[in-house]
Protein backbone atom coordinates (compact mmCIF):
# COMPACT_ATOMS: atom_id res chain seq x y z
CA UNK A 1 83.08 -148.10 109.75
CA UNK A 2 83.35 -151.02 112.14
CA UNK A 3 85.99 -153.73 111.63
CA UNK A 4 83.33 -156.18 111.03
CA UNK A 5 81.82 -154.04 107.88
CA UNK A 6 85.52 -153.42 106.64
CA UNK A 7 86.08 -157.22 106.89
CA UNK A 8 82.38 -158.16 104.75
CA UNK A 9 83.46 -154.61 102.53
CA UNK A 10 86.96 -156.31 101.71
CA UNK A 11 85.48 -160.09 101.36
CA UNK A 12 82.94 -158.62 98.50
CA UNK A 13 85.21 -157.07 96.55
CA UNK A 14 87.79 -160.06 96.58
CA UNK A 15 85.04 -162.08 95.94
CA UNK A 16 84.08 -159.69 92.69
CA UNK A 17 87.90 -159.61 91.57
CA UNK A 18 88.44 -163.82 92.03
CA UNK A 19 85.30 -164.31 90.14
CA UNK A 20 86.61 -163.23 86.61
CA UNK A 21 90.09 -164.35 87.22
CA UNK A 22 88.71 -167.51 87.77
CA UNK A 23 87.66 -167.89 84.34
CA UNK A 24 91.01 -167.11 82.66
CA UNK A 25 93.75 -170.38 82.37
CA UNK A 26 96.66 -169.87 83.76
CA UNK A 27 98.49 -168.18 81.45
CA UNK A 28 96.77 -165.57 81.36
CA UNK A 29 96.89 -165.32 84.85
CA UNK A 30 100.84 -165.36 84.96
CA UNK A 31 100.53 -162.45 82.27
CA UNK A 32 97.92 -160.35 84.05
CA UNK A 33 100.14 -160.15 87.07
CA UNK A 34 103.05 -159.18 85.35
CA UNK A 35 101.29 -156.82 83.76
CA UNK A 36 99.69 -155.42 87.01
CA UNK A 37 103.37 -155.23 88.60
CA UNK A 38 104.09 -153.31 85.40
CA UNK A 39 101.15 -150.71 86.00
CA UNK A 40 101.95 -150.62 89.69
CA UNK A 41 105.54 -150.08 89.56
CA UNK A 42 104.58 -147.10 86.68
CA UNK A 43 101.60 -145.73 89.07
CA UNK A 44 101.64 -147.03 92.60
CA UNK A 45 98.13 -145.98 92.66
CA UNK A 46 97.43 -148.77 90.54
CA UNK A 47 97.84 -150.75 93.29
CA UNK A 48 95.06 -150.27 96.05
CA UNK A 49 92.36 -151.43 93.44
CA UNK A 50 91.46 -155.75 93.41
CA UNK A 51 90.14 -154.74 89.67
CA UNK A 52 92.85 -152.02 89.19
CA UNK A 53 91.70 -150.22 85.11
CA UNK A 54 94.95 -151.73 83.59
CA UNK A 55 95.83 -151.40 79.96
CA UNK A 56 98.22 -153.81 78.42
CA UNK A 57 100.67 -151.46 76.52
CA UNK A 58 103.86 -153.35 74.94
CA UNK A 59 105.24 -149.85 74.11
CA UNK A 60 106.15 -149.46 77.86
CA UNK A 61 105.68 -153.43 79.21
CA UNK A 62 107.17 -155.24 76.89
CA UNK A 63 106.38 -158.39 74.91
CA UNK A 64 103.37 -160.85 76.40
CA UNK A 65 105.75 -163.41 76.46
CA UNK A 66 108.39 -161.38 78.99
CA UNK A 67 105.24 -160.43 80.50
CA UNK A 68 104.10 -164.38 81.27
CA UNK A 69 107.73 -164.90 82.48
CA UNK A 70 108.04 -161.69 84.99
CA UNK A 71 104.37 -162.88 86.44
CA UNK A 72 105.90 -166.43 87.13
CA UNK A 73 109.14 -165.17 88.82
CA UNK A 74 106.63 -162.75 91.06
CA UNK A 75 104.63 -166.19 91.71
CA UNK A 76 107.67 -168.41 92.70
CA UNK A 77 109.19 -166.19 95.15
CA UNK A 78 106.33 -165.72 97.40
CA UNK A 79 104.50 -169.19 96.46
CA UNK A 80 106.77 -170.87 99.73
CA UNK A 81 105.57 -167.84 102.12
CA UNK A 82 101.63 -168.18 101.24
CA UNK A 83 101.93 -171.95 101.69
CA UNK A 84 103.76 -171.64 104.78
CA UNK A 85 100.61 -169.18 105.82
CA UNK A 86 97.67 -170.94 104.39
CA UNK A 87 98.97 -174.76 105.30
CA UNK A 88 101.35 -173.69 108.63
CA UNK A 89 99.21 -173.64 111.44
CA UNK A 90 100.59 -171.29 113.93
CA UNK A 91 98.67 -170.10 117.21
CA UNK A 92 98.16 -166.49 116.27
CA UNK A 93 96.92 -167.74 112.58
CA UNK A 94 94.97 -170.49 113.88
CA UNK A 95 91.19 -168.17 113.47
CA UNK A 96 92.13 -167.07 110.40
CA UNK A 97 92.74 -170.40 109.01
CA UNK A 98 90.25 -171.22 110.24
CA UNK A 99 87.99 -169.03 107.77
CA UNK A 100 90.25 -170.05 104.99
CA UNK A 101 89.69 -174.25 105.97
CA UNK A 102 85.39 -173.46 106.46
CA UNK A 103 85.46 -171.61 102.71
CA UNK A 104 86.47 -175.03 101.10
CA UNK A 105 82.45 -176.05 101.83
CA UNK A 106 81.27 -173.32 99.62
CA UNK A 107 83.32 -173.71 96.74
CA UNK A 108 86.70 -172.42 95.05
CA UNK A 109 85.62 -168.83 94.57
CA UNK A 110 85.15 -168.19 98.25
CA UNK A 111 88.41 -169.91 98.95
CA UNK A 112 90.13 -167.60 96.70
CA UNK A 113 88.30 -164.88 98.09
CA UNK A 114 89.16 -165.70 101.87
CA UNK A 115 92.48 -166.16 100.48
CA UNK A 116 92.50 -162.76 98.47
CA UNK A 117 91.11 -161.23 101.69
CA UNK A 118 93.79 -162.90 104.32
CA UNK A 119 97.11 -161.81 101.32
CA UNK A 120 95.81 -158.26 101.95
CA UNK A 121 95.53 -157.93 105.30
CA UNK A 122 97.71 -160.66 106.70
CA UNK A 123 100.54 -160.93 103.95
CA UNK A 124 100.50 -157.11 102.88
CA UNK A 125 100.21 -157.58 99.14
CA UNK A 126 98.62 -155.56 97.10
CA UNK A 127 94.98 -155.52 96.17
CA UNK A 128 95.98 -155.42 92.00
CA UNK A 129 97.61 -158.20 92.45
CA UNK A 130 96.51 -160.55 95.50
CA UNK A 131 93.37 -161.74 93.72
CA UNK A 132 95.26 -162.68 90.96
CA UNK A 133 97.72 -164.71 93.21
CA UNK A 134 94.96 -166.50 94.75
CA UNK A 135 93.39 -167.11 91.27
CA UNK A 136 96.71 -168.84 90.45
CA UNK A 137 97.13 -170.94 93.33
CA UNK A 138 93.30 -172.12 93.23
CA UNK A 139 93.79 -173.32 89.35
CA UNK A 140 97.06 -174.76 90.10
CA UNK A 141 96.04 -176.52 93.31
CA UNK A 142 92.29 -176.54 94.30
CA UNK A 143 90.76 -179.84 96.13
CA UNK A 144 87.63 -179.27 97.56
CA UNK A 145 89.08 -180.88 100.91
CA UNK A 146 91.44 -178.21 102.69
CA UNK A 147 94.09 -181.07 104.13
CA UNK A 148 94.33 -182.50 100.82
CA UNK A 149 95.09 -179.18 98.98
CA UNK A 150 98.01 -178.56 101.14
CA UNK A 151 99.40 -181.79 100.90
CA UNK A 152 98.99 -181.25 97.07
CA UNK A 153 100.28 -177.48 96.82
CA UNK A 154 103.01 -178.46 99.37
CA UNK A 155 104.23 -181.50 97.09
CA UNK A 156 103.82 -179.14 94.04
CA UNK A 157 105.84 -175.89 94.83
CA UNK A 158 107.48 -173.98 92.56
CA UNK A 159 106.74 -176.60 89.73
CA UNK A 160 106.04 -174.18 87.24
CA UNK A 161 106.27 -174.82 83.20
């Protein structure tokens, strides 16, 4: 398969993934990744999926509540390191910010799936939970203007309930 087909491959699935997180608030988003990290952390398996089959079991996660918490602490210590890559233009970033700026035409699902796409392969993360990330940061943040969502994520950091 040709890097080109493995890039469209990966940009329709995180596309697929972004599209139903979208439509959750985000409290349910802070919940579903804690309860990802759960499922990963019992089955690391779990994690090469962007729709990883995840059952919420408070037997073996815990309360919702706990769960909500442990998905915020997740967000807040790598919320400085994806602004510093989506917003901190560097030379060797510079094309794939690119992408990311040129997705804020189409609309806040392709920005979260650009986004999705650039956590993976760029950042490392985890498929389970990098669409949910992006989900996160699109409710919390999203201005269809790319300079003007950085300034606002930037000002924003870490300002969670």
């Amino acid at each position: 398969m040709s890097e080109m087909s493995e890039q469209s491959e990966l940009n329709i699935e995180a596309r697929l993934a972004v599209e139903k997180l979208l439509k959750a608030d985000e409290n349910q988003l802070y919940v579903e990744l804690g309860i990802r990290s759960q499922a990963i952390a019992k089955d690391f398996a779990v994690s090469s999926a962007f729709e990883p089959e995840v059952v919420y079991e408070e037997a073996e996660m815990g309360f919702i509540d706990d769960l909500k918490e442990f998905g915020k602490r997740i967000y807040r210590r790598l919320e400085q390191e994806m602004y510093n890559l989506f917003c901190k233009s560097t030379a060797e970033d510079e094309e794939d910010l690119k992408k990311f700026a040129n997705a804020f035409n189409i609309g806040e699902t392709e920005v979260a799936a650009v986004m999705t796409a650039l956590l993976v392969t760029q950042f490392g993360m985890a498929p389970a939970v990098a669409p949910v990330i992006a989900a996160l940061v699109i409710k919390r943040f999203f201005d269809p203007v790319y300079e003007e969502f950085c300034i606002f994520w930037g000002e924003k950091i870490s300002e969670i309930d």
